[in-house]
C-alpha atoms as a PDB file:
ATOM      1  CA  UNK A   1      19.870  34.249   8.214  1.00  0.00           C
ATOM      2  CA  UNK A   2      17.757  31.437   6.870  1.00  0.00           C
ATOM      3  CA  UNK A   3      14.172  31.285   7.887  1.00  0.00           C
ATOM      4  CA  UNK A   4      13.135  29.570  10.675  1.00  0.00           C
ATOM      5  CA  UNK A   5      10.526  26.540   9.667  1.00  0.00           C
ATOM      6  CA  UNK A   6       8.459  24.644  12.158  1.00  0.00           C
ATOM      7  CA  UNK A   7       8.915  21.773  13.129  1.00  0.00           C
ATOM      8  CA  UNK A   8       6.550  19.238  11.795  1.00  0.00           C
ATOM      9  CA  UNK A   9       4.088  17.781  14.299  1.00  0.00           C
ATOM     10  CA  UNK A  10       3.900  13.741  13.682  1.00  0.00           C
ATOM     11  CA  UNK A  11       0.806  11.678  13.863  1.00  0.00           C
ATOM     12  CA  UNK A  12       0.482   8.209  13.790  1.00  0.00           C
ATOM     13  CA  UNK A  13      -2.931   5.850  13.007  1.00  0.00           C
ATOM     14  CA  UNK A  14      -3.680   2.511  12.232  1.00  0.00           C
ATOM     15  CA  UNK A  15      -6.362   1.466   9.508  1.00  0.00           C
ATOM     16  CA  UNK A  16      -7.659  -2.106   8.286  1.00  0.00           C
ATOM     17  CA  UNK A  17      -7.212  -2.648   4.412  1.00  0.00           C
ATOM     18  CA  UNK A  18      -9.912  -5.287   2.695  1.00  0.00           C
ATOM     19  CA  UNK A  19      -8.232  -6.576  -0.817  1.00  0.00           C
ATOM     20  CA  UNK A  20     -12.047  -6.445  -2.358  1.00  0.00           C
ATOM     21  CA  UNK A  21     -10.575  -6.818  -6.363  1.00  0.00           C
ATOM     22  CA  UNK A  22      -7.173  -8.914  -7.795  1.00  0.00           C
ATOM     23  CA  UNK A  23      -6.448  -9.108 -10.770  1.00  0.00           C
ATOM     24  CA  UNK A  24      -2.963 -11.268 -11.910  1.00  0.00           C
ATOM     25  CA  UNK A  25      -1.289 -11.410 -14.975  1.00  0.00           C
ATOM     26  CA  UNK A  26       1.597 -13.092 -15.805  1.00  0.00           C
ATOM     27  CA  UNK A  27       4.504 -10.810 -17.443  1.00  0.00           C
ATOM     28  CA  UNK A  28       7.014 -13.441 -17.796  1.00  0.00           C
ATOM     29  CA  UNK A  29       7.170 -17.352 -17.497  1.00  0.00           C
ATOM     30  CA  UNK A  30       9.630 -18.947 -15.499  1.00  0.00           C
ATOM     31  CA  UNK A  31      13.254 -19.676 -17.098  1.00  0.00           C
ATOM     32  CA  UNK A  32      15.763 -21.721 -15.871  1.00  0.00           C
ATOM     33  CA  UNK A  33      16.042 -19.566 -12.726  1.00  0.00           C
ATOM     34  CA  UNK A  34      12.447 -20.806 -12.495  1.00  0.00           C
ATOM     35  CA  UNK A  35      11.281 -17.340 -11.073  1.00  0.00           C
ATOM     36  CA  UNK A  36       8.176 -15.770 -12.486  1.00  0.00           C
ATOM     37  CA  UNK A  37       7.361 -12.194 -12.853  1.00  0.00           C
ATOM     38  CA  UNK A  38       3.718 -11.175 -12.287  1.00  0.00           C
ATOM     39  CA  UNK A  39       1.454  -7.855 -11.930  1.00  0.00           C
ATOM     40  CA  UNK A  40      -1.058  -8.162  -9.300  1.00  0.00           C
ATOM     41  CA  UNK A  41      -3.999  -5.103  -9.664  1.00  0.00           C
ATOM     42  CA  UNK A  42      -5.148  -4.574  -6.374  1.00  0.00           C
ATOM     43  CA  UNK A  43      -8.405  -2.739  -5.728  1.00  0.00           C
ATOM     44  CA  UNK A  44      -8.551  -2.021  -2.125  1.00  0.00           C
ATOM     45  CA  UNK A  45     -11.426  -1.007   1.318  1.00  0.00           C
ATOM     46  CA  UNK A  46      -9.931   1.257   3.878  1.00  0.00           C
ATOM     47  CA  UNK A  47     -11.564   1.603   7.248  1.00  0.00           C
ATOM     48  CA  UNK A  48      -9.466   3.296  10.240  1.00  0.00           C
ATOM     49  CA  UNK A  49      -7.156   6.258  10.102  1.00  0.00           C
ATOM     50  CA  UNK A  50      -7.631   5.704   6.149  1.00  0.00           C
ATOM     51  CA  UNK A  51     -11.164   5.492   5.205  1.00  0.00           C
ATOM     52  CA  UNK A  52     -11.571   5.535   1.261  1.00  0.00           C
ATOM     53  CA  UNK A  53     -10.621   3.320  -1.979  1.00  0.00           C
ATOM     54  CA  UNK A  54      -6.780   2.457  -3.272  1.00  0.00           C
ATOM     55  CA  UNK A  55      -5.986   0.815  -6.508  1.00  0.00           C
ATOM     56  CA  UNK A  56      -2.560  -0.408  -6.302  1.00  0.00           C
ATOM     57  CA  UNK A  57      -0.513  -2.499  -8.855  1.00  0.00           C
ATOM     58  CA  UNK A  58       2.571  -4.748  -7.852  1.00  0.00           C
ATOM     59  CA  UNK A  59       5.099  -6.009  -9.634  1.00  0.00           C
ATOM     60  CA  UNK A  60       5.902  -9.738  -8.024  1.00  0.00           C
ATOM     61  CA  UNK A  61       8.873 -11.611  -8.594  1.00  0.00           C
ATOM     62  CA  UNK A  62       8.021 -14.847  -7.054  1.00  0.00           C
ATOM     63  CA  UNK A  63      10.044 -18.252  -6.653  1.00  0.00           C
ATOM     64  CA  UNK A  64       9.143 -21.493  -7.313  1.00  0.00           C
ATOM     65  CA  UNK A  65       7.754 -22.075  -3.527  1.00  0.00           C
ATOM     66  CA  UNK A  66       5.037 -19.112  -3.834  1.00  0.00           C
ATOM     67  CA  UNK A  67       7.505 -17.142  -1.792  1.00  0.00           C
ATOM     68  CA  UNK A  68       7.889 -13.122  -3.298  1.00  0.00           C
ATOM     69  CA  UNK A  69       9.333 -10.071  -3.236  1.00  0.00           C
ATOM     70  CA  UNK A  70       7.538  -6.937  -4.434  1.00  0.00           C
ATOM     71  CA  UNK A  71       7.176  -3.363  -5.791  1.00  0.00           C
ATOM     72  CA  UNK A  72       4.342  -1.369  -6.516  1.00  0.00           C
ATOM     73  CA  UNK A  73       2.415   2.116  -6.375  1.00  0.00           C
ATOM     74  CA  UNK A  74      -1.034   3.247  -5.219  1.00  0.00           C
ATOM     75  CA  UNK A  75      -3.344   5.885  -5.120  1.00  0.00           C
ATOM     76  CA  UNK A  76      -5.304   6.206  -2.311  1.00  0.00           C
ATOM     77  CA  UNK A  77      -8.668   8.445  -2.418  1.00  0.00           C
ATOM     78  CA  UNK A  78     -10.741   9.481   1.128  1.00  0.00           C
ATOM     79  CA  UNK A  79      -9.936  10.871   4.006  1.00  0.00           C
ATOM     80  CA  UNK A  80      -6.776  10.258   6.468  1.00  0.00           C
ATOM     81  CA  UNK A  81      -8.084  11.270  10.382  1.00  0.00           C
ATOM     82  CA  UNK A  82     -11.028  13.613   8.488  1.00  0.00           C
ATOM     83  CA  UNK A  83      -8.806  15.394   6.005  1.00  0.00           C
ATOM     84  CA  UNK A  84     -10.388  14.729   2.525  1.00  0.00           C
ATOM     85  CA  UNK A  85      -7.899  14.308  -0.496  1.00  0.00           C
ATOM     86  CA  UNK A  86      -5.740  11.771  -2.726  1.00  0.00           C
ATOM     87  CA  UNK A  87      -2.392  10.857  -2.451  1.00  0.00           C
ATOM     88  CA  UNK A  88       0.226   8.395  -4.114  1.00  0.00           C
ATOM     89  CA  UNK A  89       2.600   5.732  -2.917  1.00  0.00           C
ATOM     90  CA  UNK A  90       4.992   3.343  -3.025  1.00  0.00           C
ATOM     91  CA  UNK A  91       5.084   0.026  -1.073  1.00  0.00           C
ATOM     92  CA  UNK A  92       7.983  -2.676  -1.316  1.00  0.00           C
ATOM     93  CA  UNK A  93       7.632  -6.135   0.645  1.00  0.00           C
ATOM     94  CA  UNK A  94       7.289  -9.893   0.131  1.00  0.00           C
ATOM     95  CA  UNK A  95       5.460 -12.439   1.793  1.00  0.00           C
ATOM     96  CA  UNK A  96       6.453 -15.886   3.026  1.00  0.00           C
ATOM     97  CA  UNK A  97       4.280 -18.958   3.405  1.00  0.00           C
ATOM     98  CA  UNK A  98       1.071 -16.770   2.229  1.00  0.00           C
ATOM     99  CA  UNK A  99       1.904 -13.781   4.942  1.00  0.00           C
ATOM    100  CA  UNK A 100       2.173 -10.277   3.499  1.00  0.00           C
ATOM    101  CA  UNK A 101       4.478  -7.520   5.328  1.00  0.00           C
ATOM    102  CA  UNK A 102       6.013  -4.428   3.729  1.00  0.00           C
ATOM    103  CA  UNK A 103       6.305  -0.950   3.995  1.00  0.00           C
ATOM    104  CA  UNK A 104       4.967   1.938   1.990  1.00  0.00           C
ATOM    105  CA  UNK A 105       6.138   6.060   1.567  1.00  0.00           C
ATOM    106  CA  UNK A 106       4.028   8.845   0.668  1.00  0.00           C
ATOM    107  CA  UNK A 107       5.119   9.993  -2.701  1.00  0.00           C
ATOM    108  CA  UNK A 108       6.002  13.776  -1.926  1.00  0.00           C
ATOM    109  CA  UNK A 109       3.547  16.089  -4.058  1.00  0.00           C
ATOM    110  CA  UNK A 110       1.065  13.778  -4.141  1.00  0.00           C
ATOM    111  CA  UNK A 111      -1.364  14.506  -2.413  1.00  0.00           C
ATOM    112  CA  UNK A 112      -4.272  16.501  -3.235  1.00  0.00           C
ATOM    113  CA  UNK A 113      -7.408  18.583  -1.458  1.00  0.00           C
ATOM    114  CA  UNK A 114      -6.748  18.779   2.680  1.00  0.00           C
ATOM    115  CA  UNK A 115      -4.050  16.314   2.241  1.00  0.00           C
ATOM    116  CA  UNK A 116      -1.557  18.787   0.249  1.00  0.00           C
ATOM    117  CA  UNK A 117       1.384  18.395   2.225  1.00  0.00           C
ATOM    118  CA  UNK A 118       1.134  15.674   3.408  1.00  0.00           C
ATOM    119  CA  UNK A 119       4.050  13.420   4.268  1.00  0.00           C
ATOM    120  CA  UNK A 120       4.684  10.137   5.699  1.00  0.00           C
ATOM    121  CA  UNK A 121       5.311   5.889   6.039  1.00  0.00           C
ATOM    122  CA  UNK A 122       3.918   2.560   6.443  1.00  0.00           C
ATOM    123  CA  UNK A 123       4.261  -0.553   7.718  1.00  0.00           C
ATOM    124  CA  UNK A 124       1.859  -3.423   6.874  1.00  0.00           C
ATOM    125  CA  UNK A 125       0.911  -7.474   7.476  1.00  0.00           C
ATOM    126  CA  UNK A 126      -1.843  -8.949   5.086  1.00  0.00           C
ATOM    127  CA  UNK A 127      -3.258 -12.512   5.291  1.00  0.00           C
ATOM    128  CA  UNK A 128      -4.559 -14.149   2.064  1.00  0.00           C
ATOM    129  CA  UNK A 129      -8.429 -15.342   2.153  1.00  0.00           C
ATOM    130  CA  UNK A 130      -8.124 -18.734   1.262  1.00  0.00           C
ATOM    131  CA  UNK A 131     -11.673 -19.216   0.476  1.00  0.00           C
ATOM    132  CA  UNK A 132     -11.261 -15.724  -1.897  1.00  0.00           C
ATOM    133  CA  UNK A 133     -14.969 -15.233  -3.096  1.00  0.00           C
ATOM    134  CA  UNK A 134     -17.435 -12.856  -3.461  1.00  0.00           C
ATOM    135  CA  UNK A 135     -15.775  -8.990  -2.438  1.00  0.00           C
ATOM    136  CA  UNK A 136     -12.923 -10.082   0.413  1.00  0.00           C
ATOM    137  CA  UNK A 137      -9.626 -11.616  -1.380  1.00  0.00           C
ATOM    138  CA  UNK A 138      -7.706 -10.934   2.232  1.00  0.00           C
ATOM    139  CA  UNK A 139      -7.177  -8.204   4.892  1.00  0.00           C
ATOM    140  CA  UNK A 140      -4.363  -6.129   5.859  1.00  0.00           C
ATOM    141  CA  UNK A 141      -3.377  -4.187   8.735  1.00  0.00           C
ATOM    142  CA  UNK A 142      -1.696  -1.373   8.765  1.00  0.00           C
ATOM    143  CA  UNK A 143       0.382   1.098  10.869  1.00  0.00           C
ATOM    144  CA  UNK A 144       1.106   4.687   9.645  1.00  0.00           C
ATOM    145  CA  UNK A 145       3.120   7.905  10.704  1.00  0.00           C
ATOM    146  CA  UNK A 146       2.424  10.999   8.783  1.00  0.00           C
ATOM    147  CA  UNK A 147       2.446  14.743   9.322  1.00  0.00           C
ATOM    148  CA  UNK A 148       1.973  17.623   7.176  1.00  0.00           C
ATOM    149  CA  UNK A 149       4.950  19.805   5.606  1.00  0.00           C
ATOM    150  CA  UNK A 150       4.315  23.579   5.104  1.00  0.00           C
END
């Protein structure tokens, strides 16, 4: 007989992200399909559900209009709902006319202090600060589900 696990107890939370460093680099110059690829180094202001720091770097393939599609990972560092700890993910998304939405996963085995275990998804919208200066390059909400696995 197997042994019986128990079922894992979902949360959910919300938290507001503040882009406060971005850095872009250009990997490669548009070709004839007149796409170009570009890292963006994210250093990021979590207040919410997430309170801490995330540095996150995404890989942008974006089109000739400013329109993208990306990949990237971050580690986040502080506390999710008072549990102190690390953890790693991934995000994929795009954005359209300047708005940001994606979605993100906990990387499993990630996580580190009071967060070991911990499991979980994403969903987010970020709007660009046009005016971009000083420590506020735009804001993000965002929406998560987690729980913890034994």
């Amino acid at each position: 007989m197997a042994p019986h696990r128990r079922p894992h107890r979902q949360a959910s939370g919300q938290s507001t992200v503040t882009v406060t460093g971005y850095d872009r680099t250009v990997i490669s110059e548009p070709d004839d399909s007149h796409i170009t690829l570009i890292s963006t180094l994210l250093h990021e202001e979590f207040s919410g559900s997430l309170r801490g720091t995330g540095v996150a770097d995404h890989v942008r393939v974006v089109g000739p209009g400013g329109d993208d599609t990306f990949t990237g990972v971050e580690r986040f560092t502080g506390t999710l709902d008072g549990r102190a700890g690390t953890f790693a993910l991934t995000a994929q998304g795009g954005s359209v006319g300047g708005i940001v939405h994606g979605h993100w996963q906990v990387v499993p085995n990630s996580a580190t202090g009071d967060l070991v275990g911990l499991r979980g998804h994403g969903v987010f919208t970020a709007e660009p600060n046009p005016s971009a200066t000083g420590d506020n390059y735009g804001t993000a909400t965002d929406c998560l589900t987690y729980w913890f696995e034994d």
